[in-house]
Protein backbone atom coordinates (compact mmCIF):
# COMPACT_ATOMS: atom_id res chain seq x y z
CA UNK A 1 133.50 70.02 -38.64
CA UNK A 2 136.11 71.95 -36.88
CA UNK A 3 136.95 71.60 -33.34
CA UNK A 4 138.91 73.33 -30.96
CA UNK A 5 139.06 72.77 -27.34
CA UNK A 6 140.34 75.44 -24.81
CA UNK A 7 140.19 73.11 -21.02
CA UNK A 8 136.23 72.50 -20.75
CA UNK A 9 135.39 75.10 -23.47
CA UNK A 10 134.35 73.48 -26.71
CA UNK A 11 134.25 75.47 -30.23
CA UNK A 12 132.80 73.33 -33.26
CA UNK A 13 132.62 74.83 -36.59
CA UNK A 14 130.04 73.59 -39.15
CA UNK A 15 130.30 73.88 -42.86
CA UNK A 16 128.33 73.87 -45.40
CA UNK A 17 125.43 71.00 -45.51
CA UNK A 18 126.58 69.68 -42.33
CA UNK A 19 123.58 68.83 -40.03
CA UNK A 20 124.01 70.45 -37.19
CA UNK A 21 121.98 67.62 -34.76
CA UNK A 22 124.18 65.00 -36.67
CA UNK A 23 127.34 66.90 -35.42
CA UNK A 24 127.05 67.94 -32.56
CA UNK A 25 126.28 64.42 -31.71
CA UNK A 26 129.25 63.29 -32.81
CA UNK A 27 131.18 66.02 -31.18
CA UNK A 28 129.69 64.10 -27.63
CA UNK A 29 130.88 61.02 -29.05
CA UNK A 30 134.23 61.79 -30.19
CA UNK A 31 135.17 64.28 -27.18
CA UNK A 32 133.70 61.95 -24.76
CA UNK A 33 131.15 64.53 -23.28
CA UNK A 34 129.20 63.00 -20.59
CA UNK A 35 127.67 66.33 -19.86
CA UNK A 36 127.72 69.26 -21.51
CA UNK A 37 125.79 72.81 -22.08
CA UNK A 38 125.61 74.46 -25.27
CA UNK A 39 126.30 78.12 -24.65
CA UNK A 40 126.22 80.35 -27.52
CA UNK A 41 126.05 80.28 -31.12
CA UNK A 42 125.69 81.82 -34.65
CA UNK A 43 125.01 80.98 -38.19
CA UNK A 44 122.58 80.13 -40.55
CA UNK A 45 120.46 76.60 -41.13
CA UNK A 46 118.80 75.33 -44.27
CA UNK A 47 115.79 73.66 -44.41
CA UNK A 48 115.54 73.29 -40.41
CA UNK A 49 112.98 71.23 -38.71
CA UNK A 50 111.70 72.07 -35.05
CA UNK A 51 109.64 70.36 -32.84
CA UNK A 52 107.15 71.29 -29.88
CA UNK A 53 106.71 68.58 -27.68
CA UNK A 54 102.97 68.22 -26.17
CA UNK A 55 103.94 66.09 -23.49
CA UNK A 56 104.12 62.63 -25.61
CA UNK A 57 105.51 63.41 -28.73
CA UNK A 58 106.83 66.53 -31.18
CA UNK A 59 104.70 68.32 -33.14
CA UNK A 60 106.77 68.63 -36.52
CA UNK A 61 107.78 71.33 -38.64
CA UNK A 62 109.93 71.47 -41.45
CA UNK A 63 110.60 75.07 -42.30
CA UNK A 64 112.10 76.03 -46.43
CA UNK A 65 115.09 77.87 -46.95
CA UNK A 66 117.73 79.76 -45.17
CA UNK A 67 117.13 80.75 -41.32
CA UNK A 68 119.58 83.23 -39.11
CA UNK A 69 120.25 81.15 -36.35
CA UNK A 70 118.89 83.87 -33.57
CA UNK A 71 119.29 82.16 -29.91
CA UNK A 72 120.72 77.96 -29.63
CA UNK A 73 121.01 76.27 -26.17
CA UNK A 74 120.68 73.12 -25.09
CA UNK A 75 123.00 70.38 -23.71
CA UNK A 76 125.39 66.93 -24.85
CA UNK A 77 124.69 63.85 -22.38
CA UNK A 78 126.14 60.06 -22.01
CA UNK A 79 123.09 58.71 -23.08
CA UNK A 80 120.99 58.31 -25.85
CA UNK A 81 119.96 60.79 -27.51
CA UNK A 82 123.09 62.63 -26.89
CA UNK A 83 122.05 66.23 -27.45
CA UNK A 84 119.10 68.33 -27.14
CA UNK A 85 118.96 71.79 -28.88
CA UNK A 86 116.69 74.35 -28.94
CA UNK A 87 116.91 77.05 -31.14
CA UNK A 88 115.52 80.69 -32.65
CA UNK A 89 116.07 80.94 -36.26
CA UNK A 90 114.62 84.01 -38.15
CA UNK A 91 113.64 84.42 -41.83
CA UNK A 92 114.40 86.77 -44.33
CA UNK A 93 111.58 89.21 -43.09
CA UNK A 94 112.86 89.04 -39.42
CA UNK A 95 109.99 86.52 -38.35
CA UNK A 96 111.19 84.28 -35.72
CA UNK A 97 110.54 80.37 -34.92
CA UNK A 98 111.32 78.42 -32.15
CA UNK A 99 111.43 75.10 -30.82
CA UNK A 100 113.41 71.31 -30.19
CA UNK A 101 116.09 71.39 -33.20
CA UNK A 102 115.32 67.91 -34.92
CA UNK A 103 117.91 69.01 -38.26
CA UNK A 104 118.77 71.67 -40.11
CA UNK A 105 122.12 71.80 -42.73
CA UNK A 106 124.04 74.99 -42.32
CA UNK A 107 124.64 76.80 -45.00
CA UNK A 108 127.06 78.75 -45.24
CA UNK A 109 128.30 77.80 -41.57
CA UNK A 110 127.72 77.48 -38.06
CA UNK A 111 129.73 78.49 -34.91
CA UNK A 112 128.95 76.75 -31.68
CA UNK A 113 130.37 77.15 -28.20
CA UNK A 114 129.91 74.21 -25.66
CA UNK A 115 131.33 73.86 -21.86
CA UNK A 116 132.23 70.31 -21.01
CA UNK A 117 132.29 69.38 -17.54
CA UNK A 118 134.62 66.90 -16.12
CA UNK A 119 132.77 65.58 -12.70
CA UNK A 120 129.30 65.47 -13.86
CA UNK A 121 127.48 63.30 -16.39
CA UNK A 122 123.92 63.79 -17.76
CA UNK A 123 121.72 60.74 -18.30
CA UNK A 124 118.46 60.12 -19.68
CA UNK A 125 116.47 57.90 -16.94
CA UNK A 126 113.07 57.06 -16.04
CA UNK A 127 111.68 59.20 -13.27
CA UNK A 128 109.16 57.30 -11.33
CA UNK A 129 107.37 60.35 -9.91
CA UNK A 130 107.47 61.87 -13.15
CA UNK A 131 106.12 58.91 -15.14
CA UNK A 132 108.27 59.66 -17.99
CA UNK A 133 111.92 59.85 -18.86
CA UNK A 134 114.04 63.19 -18.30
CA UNK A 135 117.43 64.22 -18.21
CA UNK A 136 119.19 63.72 -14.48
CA UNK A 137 122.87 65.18 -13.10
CA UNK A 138 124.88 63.14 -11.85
CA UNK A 139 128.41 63.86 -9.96
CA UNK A 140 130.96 61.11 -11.50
């Protein structure tokens, strides 16, 4: 992994057979990213699995082969788990899947651009209301 930081702009690199999940959540770690949006990206992912969540868990699916990485977004938080991607990743025959990025090893690489920002923090916490956890923004 490659990393190059311009202010709050973030570019990561990935090489081949790095997991991009695995990364990108040590890229949070390392940079100390308490919050932080993942903007853009492009590549390709082997062997990805995605997720659709149904309200109380992720529906699995572990895709074979070599996807374009189409569309990423998502964000790095302070807590546990520390990111949360979602992704479009086509085939070979231009079909398209989407979903919650649970892993997937580039192959041959992966450019990612992320915008850290330095007076807000996202955390994981129970909503009350909501009766589940979720992601809140805080001003630090």
């Amino acid at each position: 992994m490659y990393v190059k930081r311009d202010k709050e702009h973030i570019v990561v690199k990935l090489e081949k057979n790095e997991d991009l999940v695995e990364k990108l959540t040590q890229l949070a770690q390392e940079e100390n990213i308490k919050a932080g949006m993942i903007v853009s990206g492009i590549g390709m992912l082997r062997d990805p699995e995605i997720g659709y969540y149904t309200g109380t868990g992720y529906e699995q699916k572990k895709l074979e082969g070599v996807y374009e990485l189409v569309s990423i977004t998502g964000y790095l938080q302070e807590t546990t788990p520390r990111v949360h991607i979602h992704i479009s990743i086509a085939d070979k025959n231009n079909k398209v899947y989407g979903g919650h990025l649970l892993s997937g090893k580039c192959d041959p690489y992966a450019i990612i651009a992320v915008i850290s920002y330095e007076k807000l923090s996202f955390k994981r916490v129970y909503v009350e209301k909501a009766k589940r956890m979720e992601t809140e923004v805080y001003e630090i």
